[in-house]
PDB file of N, CA and C in Angstrom:
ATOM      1  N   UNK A   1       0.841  -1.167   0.000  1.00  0.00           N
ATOM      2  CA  UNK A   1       0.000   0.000   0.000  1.00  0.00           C
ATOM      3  C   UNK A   1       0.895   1.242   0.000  1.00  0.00           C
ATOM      4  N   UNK A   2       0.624   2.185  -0.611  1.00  0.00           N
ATOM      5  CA  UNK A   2       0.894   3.243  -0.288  1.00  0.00           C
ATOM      6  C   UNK A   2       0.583   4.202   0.409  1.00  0.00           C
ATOM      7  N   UNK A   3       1.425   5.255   1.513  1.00  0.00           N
ATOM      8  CA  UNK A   3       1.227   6.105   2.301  1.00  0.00           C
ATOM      9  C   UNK A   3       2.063   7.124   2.401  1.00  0.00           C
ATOM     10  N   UNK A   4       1.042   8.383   2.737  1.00  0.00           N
ATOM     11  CA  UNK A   4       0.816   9.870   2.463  1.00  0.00           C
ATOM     12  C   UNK A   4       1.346  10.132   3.745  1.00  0.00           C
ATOM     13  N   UNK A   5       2.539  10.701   4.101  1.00  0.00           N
ATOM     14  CA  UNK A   5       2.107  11.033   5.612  1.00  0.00           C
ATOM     15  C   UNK A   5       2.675  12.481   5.781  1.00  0.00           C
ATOM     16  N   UNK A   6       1.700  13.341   6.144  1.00  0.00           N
ATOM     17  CA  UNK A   6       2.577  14.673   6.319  1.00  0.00           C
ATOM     18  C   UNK A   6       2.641  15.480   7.789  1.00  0.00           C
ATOM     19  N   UNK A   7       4.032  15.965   7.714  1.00  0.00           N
ATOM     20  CA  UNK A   7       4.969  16.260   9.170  1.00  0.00           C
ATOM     21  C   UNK A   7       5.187  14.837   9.839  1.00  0.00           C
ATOM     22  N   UNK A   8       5.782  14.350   8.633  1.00  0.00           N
ATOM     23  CA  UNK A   8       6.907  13.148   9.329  1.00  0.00           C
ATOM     24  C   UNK A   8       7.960  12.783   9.616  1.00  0.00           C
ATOM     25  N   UNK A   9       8.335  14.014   9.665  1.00  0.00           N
ATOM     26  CA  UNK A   9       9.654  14.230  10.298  1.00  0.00           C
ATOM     27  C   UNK A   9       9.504  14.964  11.798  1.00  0.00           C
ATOM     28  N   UNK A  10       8.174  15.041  12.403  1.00  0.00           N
ATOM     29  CA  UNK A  10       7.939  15.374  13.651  1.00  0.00           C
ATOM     30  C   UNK A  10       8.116  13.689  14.258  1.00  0.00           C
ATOM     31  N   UNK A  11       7.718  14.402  15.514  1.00  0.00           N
ATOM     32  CA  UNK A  11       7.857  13.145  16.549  1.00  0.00           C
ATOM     33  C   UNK A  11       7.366  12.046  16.178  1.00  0.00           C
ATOM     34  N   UNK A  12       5.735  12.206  16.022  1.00  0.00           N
ATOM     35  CA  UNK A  12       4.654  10.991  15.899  1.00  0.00           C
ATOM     36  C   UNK A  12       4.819  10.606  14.240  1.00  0.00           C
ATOM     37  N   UNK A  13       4.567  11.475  13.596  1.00  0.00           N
ATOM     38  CA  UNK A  13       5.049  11.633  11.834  1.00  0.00           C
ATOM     39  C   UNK A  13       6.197  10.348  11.543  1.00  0.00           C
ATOM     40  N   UNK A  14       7.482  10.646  12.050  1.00  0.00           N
ATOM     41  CA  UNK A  14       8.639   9.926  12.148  1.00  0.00           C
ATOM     42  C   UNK A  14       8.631   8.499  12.818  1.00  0.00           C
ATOM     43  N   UNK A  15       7.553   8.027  13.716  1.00  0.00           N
ATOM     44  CA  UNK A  15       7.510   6.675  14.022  1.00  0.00           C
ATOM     45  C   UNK A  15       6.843   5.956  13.266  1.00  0.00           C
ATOM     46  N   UNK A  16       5.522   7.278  12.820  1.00  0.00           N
ATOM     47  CA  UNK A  16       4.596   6.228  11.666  1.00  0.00           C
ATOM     48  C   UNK A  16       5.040   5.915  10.489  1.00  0.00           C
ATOM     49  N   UNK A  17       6.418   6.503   9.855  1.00  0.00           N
ATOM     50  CA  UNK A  17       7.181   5.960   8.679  1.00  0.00           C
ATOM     51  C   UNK A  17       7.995   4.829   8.733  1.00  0.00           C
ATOM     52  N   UNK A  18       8.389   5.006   9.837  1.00  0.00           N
ATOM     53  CA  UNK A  18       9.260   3.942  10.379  1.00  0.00           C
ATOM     54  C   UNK A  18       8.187   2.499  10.480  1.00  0.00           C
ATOM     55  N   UNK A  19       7.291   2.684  10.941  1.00  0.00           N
ATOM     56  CA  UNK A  19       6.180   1.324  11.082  1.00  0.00           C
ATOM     57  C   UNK A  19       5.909   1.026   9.879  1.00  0.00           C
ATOM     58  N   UNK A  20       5.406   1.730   9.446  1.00  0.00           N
ATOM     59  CA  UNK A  20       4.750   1.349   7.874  1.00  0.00           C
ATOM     60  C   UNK A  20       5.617   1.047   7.043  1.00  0.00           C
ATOM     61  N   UNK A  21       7.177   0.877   7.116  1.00  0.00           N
ATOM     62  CA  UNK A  21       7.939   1.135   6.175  1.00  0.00           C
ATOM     63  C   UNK A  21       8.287  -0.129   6.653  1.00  0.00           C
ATOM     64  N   UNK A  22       8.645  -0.357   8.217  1.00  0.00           N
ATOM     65  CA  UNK A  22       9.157  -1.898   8.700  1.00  0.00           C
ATOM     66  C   UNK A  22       8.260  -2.593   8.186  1.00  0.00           C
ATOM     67  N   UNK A  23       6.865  -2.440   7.882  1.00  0.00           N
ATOM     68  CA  UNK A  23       5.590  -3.560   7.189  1.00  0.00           C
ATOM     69  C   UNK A  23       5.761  -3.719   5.930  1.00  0.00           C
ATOM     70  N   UNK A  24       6.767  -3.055   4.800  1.00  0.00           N
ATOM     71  CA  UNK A  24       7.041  -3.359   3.708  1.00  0.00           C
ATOM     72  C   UNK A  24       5.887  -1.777   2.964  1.00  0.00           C
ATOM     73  N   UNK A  25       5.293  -1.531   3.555  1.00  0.00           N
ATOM     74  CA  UNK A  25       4.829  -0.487   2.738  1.00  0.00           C
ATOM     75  C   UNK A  25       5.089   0.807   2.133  1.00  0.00           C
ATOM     76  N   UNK A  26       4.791   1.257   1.003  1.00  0.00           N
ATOM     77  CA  UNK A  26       5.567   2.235   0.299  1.00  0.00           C
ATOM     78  C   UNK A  26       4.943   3.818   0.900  1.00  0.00           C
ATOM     79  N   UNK A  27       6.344   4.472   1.386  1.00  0.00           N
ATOM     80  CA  UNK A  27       5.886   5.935   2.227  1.00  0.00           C
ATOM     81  C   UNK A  27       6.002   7.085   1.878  1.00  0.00           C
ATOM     82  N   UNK A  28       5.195   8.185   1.589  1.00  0.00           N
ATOM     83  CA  UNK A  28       5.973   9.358   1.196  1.00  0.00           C
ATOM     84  C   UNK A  28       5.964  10.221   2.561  1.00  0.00           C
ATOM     85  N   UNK A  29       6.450  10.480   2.677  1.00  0.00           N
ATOM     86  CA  UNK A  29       6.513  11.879   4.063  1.00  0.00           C
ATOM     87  C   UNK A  29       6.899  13.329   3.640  1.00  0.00           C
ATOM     88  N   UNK A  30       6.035  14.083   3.967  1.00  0.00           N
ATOM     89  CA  UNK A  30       5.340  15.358   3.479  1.00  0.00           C
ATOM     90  C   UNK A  30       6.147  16.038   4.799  1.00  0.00           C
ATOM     91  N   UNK A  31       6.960  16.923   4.538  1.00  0.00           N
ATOM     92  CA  UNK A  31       7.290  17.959   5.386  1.00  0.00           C
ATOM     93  C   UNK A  31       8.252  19.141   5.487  1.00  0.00           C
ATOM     94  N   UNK A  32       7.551  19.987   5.989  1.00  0.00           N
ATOM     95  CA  UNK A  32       7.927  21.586   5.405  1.00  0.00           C
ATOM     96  C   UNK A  32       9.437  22.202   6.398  1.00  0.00           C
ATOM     97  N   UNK A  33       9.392  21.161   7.549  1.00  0.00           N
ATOM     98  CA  UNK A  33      10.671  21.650   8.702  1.00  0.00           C
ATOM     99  C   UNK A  33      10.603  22.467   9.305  1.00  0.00           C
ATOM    100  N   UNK A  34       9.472  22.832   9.735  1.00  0.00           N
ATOM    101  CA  UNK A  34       9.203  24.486  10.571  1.00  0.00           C
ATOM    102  C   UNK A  34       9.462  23.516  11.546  1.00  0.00           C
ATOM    103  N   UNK A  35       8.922  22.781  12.362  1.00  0.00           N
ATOM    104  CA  UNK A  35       8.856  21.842  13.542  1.00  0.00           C
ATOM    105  C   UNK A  35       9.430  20.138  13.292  1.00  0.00           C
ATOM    106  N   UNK A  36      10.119  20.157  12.304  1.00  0.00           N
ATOM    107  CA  UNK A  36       9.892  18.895  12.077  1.00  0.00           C
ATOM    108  C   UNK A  36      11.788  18.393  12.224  1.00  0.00           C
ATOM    109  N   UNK A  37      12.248  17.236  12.147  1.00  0.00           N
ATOM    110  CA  UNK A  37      13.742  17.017  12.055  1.00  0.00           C
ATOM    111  C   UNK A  37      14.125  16.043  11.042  1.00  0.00           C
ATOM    112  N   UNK A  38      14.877  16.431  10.606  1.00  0.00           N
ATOM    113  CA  UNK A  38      15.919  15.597   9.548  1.00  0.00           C
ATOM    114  C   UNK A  38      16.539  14.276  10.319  1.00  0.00           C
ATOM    115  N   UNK A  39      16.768  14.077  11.112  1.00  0.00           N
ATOM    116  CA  UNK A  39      17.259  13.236  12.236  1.00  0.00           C
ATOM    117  C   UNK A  39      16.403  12.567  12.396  1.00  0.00           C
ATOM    118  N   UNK A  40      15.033  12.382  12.779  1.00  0.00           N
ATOM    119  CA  UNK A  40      13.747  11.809  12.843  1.00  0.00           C
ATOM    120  C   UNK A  40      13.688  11.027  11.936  1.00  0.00           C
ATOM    121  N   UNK A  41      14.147  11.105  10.684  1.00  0.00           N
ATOM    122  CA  UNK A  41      13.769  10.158   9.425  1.00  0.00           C
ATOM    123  C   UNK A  41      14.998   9.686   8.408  1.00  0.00           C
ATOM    124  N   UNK A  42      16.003  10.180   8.913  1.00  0.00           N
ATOM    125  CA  UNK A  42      17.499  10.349   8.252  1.00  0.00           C
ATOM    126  C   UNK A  42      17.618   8.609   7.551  1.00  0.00           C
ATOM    127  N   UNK A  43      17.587   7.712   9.106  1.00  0.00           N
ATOM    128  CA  UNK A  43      17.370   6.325   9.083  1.00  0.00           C
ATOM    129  C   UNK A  43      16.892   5.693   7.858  1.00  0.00           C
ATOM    130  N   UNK A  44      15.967   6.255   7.984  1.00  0.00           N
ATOM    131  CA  UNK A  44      14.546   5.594   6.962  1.00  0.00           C
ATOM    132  C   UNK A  44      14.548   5.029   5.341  1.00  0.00           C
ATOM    133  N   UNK A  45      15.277   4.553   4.236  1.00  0.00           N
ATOM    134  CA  UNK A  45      15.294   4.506   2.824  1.00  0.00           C
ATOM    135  C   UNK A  45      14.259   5.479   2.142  1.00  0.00           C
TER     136      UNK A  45
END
């Protein structure tokens, strides 16, 4: 499946990529960086 997720590079944003992504599913993460971190998702493919 594919998933939309935006400000995922915030706290909660950044775990739900990480889950969905450990389930094999395909992620985009939407985020602008006013609040959000590069570090949070750096990990991630």
């Amino acid at each position: 499946m594919k998933i939309l997720i935006t400000g995922g590079a915030g706290f909660i944003g950044s775990h739900l990529c990480e889950k969905y992504t450990k389930e094999g599913h395909t992620v985009i993460c939407l985020d602008n960086f006013m609040s959000g971190d590069l570090m949070n998702i750096r990990h991630l493919p």
